[in-house]
C-alpha atoms as a PDB file:
ATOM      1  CA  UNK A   1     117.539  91.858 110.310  1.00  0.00           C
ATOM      2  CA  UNK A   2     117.803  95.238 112.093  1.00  0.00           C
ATOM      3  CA  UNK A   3     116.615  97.134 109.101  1.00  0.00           C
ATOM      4  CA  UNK A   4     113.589  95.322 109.228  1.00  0.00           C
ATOM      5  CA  UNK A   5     112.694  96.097 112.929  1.00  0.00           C
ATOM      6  CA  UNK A   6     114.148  99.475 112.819  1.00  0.00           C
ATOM      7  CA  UNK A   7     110.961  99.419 109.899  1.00  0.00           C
ATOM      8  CA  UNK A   8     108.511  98.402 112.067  1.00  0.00           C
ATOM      9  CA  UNK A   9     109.152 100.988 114.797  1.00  0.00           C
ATOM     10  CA  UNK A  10     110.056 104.251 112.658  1.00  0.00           C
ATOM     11  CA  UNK A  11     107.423 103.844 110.275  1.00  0.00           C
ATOM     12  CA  UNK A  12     104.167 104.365 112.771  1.00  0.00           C
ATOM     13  CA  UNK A  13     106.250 107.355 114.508  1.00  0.00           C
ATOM     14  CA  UNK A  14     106.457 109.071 111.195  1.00  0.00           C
ATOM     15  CA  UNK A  15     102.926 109.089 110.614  1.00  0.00           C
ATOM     16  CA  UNK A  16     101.666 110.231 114.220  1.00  0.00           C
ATOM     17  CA  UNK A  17     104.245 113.036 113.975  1.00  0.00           C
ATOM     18  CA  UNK A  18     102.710 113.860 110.730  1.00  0.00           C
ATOM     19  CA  UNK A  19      99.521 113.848 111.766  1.00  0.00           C
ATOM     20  CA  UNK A  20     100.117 116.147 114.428  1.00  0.00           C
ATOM     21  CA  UNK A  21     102.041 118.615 111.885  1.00  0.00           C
ATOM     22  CA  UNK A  22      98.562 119.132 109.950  1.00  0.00           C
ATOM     23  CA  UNK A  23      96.502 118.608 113.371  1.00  0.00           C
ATOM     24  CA  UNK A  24      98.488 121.167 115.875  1.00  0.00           C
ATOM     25  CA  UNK A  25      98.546 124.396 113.080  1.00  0.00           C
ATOM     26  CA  UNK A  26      94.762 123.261 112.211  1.00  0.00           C
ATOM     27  CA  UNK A  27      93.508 123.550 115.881  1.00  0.00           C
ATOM     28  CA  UNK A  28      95.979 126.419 116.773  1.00  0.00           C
ATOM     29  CA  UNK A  29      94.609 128.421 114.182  1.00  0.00           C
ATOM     30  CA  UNK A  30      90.602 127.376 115.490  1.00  0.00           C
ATOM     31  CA  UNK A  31      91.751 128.897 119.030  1.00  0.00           C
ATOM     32  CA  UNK A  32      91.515 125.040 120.170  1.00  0.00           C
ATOM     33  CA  UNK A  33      95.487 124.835 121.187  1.00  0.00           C
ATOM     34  CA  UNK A  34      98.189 122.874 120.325  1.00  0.00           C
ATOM     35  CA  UNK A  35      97.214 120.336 123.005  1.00  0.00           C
ATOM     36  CA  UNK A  36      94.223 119.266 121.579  1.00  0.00           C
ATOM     37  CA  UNK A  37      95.637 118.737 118.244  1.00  0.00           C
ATOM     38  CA  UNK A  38      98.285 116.325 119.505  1.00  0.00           C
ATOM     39  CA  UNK A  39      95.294 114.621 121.166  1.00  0.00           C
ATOM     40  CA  UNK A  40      93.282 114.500 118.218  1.00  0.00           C
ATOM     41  CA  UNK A  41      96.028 113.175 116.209  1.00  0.00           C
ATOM     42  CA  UNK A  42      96.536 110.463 118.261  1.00  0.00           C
ATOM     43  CA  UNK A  43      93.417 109.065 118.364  1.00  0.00           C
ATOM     44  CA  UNK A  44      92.761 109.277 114.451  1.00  0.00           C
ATOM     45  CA  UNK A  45      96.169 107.626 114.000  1.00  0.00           C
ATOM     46  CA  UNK A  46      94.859 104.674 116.788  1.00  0.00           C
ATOM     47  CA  UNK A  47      94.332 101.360 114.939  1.00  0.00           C
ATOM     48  CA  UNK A  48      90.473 101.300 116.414  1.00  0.00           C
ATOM     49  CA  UNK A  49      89.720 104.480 114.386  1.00  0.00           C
ATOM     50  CA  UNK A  50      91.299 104.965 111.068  1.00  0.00           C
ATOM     51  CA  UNK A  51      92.759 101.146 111.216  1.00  0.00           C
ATOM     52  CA  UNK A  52      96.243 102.365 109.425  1.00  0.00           C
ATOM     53  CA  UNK A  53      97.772 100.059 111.911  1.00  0.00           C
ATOM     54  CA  UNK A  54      97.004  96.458 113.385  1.00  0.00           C
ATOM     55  CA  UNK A  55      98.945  96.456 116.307  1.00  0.00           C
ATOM     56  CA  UNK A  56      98.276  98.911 118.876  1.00  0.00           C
ATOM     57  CA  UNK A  57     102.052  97.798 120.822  1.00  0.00           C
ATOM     58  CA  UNK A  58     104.287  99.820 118.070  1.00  0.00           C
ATOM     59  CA  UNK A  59     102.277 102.736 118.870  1.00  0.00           C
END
């Protein structure tokens, strides 16, 4: 039963932080800063945008 929450919570982390591994070096190297790429790769990863994920809580 753990394995399946432990699922539910790791699995959404995994793809923000890879979004922000191509976002950060992408907007670094446009002169943008690292800031904004974290930003930006939060709000393509939120549910109302892309729609990888239903459930806005997990995120």
């Amino acid at each position: 039963m753990a394995e399946a929450s432990l699922g539910r919570t790791i699995g959404p982390a995994i793809v923000l932080m890879g979004a922000a591994v191509v976002a950060v070096p992408l907007f670094r190297r446009l002169g943008l800063g690292s800031v904004l790429g974290y930003f930006a790769a939060g709000v393509l990863v939120d549910p109302s945008v892309l729609g990888l994920f239903t459930d806005a809580l997990f995120l």
